[in-house]
N, C-alpha and C. Protein backbone atom coordinates (compact mmCIF):
# COMPACT_ATOMS: atom_id res chain seq x y z
N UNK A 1 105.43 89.03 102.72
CA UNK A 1 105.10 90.44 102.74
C UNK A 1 105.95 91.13 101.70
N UNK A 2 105.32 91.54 100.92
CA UNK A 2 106.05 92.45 99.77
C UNK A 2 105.81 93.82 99.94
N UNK A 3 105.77 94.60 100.94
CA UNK A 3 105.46 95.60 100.72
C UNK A 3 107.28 96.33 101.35
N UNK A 4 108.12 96.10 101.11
CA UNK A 4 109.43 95.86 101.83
C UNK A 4 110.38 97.28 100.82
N UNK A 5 111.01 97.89 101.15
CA UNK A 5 112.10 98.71 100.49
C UNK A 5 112.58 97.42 98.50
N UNK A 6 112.75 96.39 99.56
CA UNK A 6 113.38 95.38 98.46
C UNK A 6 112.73 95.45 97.42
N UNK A 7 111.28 94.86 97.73
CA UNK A 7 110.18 94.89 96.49
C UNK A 7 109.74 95.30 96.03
N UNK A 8 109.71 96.97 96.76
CA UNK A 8 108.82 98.39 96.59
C UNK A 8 109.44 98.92 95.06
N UNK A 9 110.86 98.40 94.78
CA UNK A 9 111.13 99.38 93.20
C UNK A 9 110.58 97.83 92.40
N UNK A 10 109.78 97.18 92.51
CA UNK A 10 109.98 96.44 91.43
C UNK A 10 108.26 96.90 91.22
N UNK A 11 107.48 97.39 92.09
CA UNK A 11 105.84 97.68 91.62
C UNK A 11 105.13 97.71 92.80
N UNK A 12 104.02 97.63 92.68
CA UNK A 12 102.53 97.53 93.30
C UNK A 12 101.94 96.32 93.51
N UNK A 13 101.81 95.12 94.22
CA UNK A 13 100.46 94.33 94.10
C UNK A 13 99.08 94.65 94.80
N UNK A 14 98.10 94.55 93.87
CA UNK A 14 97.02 94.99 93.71
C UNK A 14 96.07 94.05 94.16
N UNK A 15 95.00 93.76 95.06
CA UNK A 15 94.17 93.13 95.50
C UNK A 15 92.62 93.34 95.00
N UNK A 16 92.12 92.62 93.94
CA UNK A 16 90.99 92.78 93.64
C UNK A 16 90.18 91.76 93.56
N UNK A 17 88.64 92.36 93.53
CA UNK A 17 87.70 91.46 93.23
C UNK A 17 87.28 91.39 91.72
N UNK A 18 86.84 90.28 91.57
CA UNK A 18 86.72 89.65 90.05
C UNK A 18 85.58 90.37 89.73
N UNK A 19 85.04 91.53 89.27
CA UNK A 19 83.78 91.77 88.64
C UNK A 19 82.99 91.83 89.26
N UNK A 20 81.71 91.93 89.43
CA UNK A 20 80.42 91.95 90.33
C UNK A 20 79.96 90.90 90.60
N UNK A 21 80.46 89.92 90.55
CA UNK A 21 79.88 88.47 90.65
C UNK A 21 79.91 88.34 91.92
N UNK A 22 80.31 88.79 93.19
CA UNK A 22 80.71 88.54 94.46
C UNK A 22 79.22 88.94 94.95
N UNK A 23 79.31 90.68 94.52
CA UNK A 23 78.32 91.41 95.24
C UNK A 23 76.83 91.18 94.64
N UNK A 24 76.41 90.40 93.27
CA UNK A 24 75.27 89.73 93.15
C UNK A 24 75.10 88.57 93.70
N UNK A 25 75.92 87.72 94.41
CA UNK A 25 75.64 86.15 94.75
C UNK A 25 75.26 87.07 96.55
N UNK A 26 76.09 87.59 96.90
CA UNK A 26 75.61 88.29 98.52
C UNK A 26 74.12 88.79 98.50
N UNK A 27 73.98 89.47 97.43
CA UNK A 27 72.51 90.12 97.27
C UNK A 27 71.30 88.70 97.17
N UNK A 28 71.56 88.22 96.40
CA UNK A 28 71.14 86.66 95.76
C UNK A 28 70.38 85.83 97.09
N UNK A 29 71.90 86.01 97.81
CA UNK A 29 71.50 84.64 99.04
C UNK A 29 70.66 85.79 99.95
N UNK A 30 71.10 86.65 100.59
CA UNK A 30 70.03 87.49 101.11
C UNK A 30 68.66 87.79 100.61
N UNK A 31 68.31 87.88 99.56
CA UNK A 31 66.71 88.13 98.83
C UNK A 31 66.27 86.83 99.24
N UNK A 32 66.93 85.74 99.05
CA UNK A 32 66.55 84.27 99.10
C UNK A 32 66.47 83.78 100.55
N UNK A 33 66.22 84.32 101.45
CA UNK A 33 66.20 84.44 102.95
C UNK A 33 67.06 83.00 103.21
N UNK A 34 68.71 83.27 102.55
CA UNK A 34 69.39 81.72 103.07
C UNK A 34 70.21 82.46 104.71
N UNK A 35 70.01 81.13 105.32
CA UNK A 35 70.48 81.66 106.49
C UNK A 35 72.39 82.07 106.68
N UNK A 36 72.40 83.23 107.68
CA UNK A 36 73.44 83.68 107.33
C UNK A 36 74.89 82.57 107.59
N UNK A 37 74.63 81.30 108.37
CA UNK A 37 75.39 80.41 108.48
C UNK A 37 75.78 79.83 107.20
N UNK A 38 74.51 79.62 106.52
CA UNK A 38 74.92 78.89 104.74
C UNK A 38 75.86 79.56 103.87
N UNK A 39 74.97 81.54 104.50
CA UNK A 39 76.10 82.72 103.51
C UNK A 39 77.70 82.72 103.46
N UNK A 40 77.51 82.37 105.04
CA UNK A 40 78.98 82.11 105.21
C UNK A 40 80.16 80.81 104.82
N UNK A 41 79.54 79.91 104.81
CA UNK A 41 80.25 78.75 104.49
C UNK A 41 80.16 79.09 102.83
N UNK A 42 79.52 79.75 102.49
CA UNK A 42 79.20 79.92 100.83
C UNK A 42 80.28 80.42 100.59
N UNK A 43 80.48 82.14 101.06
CA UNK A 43 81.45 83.08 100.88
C UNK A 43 82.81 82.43 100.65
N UNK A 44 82.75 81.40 102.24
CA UNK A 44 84.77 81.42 102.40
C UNK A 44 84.87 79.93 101.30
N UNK A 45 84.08 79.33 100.30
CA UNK A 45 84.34 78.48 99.75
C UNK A 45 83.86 78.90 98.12
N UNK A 46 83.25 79.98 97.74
CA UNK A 46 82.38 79.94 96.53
C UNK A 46 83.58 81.47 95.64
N UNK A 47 83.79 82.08 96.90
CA UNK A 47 84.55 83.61 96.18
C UNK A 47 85.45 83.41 95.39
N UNK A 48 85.46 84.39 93.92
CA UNK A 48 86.87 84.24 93.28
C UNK A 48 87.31 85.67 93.41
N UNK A 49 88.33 85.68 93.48
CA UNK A 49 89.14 86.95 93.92
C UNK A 49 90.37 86.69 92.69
N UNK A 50 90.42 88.16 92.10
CA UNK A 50 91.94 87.80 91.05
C UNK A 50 92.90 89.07 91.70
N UNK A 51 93.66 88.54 91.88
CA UNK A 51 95.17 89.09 92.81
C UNK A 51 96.19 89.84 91.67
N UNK A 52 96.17 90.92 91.82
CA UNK A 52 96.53 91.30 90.34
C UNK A 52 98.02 92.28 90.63
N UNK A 53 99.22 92.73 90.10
CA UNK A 53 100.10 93.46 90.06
C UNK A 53 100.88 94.15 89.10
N UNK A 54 100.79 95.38 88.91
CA UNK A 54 101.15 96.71 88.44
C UNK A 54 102.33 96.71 88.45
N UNK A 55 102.97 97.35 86.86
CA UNK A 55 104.65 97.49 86.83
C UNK A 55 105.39 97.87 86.25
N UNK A 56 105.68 99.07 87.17
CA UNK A 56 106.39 100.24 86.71
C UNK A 56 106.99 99.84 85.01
N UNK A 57 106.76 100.72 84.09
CA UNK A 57 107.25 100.10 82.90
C UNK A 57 108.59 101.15 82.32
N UNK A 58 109.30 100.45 82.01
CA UNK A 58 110.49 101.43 81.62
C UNK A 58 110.68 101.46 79.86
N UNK A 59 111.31 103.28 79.45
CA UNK A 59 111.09 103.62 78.04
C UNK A 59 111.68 102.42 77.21
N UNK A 60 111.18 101.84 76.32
CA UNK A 60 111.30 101.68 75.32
C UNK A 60 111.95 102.66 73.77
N UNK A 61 112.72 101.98 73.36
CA UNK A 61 112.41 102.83 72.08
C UNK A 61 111.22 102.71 70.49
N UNK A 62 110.81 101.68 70.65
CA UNK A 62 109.85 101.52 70.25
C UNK A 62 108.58 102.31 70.82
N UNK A 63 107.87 102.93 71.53
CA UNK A 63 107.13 103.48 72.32
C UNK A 63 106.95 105.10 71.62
N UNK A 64 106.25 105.21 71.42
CA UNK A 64 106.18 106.57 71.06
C UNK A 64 104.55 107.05 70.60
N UNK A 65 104.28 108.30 70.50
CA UNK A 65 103.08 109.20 70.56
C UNK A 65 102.89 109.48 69.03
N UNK A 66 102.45 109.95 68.27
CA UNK A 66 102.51 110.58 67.02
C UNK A 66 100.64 110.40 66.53
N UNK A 67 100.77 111.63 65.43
CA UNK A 67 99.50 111.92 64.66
C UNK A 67 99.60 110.46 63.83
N UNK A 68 98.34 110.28 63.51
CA UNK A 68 97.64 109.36 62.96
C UNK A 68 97.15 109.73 61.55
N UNK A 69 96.63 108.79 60.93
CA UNK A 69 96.72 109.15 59.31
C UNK A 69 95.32 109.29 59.03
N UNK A 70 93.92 109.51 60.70
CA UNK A 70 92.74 109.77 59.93
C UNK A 70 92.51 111.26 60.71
N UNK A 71 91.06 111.00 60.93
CA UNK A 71 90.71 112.77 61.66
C UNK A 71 89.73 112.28 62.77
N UNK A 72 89.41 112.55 63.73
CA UNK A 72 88.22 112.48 64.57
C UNK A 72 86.66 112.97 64.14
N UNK A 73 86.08 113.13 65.21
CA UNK A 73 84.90 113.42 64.60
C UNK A 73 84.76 114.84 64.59
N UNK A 74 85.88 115.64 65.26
CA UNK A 74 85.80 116.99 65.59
C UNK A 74 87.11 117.49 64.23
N UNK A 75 87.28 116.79 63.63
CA UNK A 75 88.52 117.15 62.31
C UNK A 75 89.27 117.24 62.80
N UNK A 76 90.03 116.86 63.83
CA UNK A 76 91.55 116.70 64.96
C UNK A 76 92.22 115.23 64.18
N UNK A 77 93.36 115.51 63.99
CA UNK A 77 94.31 114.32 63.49
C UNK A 77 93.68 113.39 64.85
N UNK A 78 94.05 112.15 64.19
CA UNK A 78 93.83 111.45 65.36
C UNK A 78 94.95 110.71 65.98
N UNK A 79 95.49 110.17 67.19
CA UNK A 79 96.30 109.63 67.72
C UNK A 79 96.87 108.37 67.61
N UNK A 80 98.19 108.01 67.36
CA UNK A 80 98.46 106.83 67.24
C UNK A 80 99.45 106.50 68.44
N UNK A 81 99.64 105.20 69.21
CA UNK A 81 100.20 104.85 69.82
C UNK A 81 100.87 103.94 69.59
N UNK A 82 102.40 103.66 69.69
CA UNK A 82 102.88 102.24 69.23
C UNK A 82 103.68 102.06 70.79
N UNK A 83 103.20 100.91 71.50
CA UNK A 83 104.30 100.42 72.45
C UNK A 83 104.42 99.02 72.61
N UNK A 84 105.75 98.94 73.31
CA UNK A 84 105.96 97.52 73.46
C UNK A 84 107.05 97.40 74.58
N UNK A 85 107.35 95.89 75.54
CA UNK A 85 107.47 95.74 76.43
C UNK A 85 108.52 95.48 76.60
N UNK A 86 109.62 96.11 77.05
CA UNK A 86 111.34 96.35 77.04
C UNK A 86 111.17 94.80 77.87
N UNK A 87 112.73 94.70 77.85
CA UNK A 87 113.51 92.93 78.91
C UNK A 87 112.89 93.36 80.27
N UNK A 88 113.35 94.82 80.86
CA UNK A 88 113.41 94.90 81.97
C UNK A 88 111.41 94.66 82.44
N UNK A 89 110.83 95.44 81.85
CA UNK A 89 109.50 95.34 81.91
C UNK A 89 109.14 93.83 82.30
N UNK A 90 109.12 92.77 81.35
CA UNK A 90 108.94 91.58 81.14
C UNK A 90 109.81 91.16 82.31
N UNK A 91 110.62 90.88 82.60
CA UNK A 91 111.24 90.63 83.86
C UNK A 91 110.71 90.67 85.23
N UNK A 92 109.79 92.16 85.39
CA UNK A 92 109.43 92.39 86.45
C UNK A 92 107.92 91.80 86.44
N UNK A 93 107.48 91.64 85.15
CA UNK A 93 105.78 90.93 85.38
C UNK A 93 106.13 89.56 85.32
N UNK A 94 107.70 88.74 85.24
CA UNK A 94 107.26 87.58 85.80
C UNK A 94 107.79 87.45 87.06
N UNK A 95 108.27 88.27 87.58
CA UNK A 95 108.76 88.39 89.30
C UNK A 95 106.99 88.34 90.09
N UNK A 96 106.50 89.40 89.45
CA UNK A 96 105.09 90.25 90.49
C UNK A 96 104.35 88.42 90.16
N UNK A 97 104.26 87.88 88.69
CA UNK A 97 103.88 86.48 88.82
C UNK A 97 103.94 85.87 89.69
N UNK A 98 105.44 85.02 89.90
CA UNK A 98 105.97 83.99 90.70
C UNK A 98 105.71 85.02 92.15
N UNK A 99 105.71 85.88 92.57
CA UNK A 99 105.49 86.56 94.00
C UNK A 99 103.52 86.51 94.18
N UNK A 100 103.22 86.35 93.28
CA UNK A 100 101.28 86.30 93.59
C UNK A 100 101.20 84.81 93.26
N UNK A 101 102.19 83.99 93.33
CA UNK A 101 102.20 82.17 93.33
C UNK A 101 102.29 82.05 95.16
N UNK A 102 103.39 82.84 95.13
CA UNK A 102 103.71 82.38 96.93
C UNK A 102 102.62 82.92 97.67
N UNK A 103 101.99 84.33 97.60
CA UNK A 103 100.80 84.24 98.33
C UNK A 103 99.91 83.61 97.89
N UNK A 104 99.21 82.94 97.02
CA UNK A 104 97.56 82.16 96.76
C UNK A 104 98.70 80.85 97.58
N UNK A 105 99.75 80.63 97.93
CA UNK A 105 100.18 79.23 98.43
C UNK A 105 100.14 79.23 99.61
N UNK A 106 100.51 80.57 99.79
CA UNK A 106 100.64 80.68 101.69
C UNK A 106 99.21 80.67 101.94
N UNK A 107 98.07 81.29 101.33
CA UNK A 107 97.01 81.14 101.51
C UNK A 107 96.08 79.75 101.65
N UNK A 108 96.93 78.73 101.25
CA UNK A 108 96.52 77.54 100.95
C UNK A 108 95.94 76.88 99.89
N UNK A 109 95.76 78.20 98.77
CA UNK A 109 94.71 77.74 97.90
C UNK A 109 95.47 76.50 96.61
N UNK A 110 94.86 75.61 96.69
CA UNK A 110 95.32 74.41 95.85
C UNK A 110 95.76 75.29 94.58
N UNK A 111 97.09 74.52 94.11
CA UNK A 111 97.49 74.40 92.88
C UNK A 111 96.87 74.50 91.85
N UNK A 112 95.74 73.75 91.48
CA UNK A 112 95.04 73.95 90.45
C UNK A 112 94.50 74.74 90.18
N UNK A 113 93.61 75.26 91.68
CA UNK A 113 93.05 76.29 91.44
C UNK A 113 93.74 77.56 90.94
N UNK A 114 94.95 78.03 90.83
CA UNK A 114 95.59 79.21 90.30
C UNK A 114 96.00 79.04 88.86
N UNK A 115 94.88 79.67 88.87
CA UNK A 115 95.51 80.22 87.09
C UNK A 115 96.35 81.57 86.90
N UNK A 116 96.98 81.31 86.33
CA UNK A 116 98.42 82.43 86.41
C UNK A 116 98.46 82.93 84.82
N UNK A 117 97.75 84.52 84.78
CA UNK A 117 98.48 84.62 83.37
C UNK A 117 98.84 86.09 83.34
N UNK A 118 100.04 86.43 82.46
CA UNK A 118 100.82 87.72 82.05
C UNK A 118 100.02 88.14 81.18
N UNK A 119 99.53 89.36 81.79
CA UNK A 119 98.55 90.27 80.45
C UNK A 119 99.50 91.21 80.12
N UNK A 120 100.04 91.55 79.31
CA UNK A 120 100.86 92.21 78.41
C UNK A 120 100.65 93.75 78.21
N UNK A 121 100.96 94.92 79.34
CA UNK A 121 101.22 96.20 79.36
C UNK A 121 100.38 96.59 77.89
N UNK A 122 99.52 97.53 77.95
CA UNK A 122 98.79 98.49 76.80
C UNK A 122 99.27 99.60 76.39
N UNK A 123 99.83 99.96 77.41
CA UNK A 123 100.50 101.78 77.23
C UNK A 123 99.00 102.98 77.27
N UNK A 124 97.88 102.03 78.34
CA UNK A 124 96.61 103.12 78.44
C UNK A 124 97.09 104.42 79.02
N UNK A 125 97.82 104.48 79.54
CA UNK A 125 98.55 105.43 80.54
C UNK A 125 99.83 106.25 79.73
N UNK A 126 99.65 106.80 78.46
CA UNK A 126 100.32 107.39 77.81
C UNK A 126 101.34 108.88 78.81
N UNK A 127 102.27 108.10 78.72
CA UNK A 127 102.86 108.85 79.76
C UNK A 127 104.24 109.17 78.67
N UNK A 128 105.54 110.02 79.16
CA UNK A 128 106.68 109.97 79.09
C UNK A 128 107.33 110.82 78.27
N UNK A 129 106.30 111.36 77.30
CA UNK A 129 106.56 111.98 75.93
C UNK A 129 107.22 113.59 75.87
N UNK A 130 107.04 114.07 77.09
CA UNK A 130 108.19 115.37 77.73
C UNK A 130 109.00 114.99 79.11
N UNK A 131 109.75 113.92 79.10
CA UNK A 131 110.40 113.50 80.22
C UNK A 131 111.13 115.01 80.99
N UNK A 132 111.06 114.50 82.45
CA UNK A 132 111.61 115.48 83.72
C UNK A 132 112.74 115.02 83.30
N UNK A 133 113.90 115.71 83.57
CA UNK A 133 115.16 115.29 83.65
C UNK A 133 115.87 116.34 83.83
N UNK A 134 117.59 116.12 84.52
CA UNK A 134 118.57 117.05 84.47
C UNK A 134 118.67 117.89 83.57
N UNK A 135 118.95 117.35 82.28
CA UNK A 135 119.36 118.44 81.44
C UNK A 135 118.52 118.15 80.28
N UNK A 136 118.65 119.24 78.93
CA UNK A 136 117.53 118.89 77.84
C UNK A 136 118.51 117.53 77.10
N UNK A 137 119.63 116.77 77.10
CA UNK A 137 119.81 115.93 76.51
C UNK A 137 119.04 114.67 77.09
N UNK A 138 118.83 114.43 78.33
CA UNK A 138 117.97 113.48 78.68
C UNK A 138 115.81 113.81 78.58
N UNK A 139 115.84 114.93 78.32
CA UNK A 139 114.27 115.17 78.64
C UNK A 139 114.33 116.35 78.14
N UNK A 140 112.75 116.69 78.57
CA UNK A 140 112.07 117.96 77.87
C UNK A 140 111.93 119.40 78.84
N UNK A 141 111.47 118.61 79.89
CA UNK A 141 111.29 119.65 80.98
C UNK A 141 112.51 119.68 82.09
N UNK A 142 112.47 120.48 83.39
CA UNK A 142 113.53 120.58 84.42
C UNK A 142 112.49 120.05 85.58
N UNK A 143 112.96 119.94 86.79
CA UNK A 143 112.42 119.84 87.55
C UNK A 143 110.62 120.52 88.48
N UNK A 144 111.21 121.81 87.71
CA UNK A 144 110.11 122.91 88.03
C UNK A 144 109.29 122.64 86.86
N UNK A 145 109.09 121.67 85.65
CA UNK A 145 107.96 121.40 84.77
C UNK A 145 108.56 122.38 83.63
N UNK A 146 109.77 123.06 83.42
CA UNK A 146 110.11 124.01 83.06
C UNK A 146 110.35 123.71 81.32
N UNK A 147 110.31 123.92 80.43
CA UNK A 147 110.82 123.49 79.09
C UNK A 147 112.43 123.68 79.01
N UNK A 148 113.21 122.92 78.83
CA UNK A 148 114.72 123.22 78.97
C UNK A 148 115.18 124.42 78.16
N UNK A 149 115.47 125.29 78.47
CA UNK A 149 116.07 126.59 77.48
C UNK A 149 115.57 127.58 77.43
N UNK A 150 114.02 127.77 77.84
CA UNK A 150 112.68 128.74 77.66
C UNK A 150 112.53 129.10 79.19
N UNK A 151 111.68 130.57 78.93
CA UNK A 151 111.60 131.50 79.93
C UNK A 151 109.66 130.97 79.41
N UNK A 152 109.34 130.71 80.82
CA UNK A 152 108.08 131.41 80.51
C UNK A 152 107.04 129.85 80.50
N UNK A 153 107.78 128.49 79.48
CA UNK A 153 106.94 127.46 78.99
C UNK A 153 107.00 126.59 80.04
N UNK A 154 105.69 125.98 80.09
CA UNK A 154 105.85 125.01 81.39
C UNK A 154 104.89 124.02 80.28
N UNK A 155 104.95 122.95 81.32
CA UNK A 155 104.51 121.43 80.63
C UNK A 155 104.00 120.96 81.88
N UNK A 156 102.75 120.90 81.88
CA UNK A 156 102.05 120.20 83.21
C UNK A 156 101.07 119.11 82.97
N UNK A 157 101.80 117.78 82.52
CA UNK A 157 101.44 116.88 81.91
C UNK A 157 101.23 115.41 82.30
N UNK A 158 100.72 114.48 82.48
CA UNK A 158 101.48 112.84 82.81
C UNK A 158 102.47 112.80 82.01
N UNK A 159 102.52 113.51 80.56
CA UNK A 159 104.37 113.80 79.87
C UNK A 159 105.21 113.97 79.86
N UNK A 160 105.19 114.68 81.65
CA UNK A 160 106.69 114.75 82.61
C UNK A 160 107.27 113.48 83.06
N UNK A 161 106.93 112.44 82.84
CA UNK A 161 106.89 111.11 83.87
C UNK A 161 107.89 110.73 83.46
N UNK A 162 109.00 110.53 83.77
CA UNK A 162 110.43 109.83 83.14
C UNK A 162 109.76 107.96 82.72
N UNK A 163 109.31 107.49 83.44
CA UNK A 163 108.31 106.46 83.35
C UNK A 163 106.96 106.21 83.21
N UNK A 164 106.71 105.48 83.10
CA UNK A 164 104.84 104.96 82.73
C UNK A 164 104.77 104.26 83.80
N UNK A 165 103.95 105.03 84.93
CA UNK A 165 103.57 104.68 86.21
C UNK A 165 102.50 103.20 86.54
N UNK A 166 103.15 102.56 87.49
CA UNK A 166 102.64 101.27 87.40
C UNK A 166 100.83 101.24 87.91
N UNK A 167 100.51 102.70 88.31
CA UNK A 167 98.99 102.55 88.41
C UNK A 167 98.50 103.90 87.96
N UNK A 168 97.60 103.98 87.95
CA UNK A 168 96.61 105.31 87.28
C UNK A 168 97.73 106.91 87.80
N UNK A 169 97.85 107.59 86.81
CA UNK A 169 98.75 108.63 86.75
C UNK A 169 97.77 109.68 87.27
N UNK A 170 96.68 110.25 88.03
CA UNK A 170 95.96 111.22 88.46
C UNK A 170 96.74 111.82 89.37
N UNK A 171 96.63 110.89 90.40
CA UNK A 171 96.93 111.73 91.53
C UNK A 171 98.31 112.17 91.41
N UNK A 172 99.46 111.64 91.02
CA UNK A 172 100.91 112.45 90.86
C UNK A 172 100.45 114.01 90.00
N UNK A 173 99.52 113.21 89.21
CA UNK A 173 100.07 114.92 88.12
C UNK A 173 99.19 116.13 89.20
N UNK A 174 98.53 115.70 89.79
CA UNK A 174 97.46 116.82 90.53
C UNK A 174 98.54 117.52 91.49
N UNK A 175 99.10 116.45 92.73
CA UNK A 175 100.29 117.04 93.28
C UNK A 175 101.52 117.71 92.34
N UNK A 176 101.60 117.50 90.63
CA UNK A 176 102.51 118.52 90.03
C UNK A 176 102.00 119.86 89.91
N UNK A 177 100.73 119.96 89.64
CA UNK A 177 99.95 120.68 89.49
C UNK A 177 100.33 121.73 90.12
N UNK A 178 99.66 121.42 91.75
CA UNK A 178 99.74 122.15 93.06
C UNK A 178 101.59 122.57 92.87
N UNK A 179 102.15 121.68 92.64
CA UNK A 179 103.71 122.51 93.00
C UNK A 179 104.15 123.19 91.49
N UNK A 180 103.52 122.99 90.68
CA UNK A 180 103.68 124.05 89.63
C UNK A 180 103.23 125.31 90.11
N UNK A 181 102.35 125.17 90.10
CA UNK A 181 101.39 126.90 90.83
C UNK A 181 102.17 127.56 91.78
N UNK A 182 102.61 126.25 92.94
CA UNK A 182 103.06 127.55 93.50
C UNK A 182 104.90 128.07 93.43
N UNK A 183 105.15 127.22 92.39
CA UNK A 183 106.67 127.57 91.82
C UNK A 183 106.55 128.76 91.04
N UNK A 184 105.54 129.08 90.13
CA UNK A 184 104.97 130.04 89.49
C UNK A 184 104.67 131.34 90.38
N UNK A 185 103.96 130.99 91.33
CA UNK A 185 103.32 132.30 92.28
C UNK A 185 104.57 132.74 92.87
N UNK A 186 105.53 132.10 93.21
CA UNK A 186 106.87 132.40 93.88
C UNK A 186 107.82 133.55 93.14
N UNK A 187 107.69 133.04 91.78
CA UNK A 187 108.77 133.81 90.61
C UNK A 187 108.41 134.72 91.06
């Protein structure tokens, strides 16, 4: 069980299904009037399931946001991204590895059958680029989303994120959102 204080700062593991291939072979044997005894011995022997885990990624200095050297289709500079995957990062995707070895084992599933591979962080989740922090020598904003030094500027961004969140950044920034507003309505 990884879901523990211990394991909880190292990420997320993620439980998924492989693509649609599951839910066309279910459709498949049902159109094909196979009886539901066959469906079943099918299911618990035919399913591939890929067991996947998310992780928290920490700044780099290499990592960074900047204009790009063409234009869009709307004449907007366009965006360039450069990132790459600090020790600590790499560290923790071969922990979440060797920890999704011990469950497909406890599960029983033969050796061979696990293929194990490190897909290498993208930076889709462009996060970090006005970090929250104490003071403006560590970051951009204060706690309240505030611009360090300024009356008035707020930053209500996934750009607050001191980190690049180990799963989809929506729902945090929505709850900043909501407590921006009403830090604002308060003043």
């Amino acid at each position: 069980h990884f879901d523990t204080p211990k394991y909880q700062k190292e990420g997320k593991m993620l439980f998924a299904r492989v693509g649609d291939d599951n839910k066309t072979f279910l459709e498949r044997e049902i159109l094909s009037n196979t009886s539901r005894s066959d469906i079943n011995e099918k299911m618990t022997s035919q399913i591939t399931f890929a067991f996947e885990s998310s992780v928290e990624q920490f700044e780099s200095p290499e990592n960074r946001v900047s204009l790009g050297a063409g234009t869009t289709r709307h004449g907007l500079r366009t965006t360039k991204i450069e990132f790459g995957v600090n020790e600590i990062t790499q560290r923790a995707l071969e922990t979440h590895r060797q920890n999704l070895i011990k469950v497909l084992k406890a599960a029983d599933c033969k050796e061979e059958s696990i293929n194990s591979v490190l897909i290498k962080p993208d930076g889709a989740h462009a996060t970090s680029t006005c970090r929250m922090s104490g003071s403006d020598t560590d970051g951009v904003v204060d706690k309240n989303l505030r611009v360090h030094g300024t009356d008035n500027l707020y930053v209500c961004s996934n750009a607050v994120y001191p980190n690049v969140t180990a799963v989809n950044p929506t729902l945090t920034l929505g709850a900043l959102a909501v407590r921006l507003g009403q830090h604002i309505a308060a003043a």
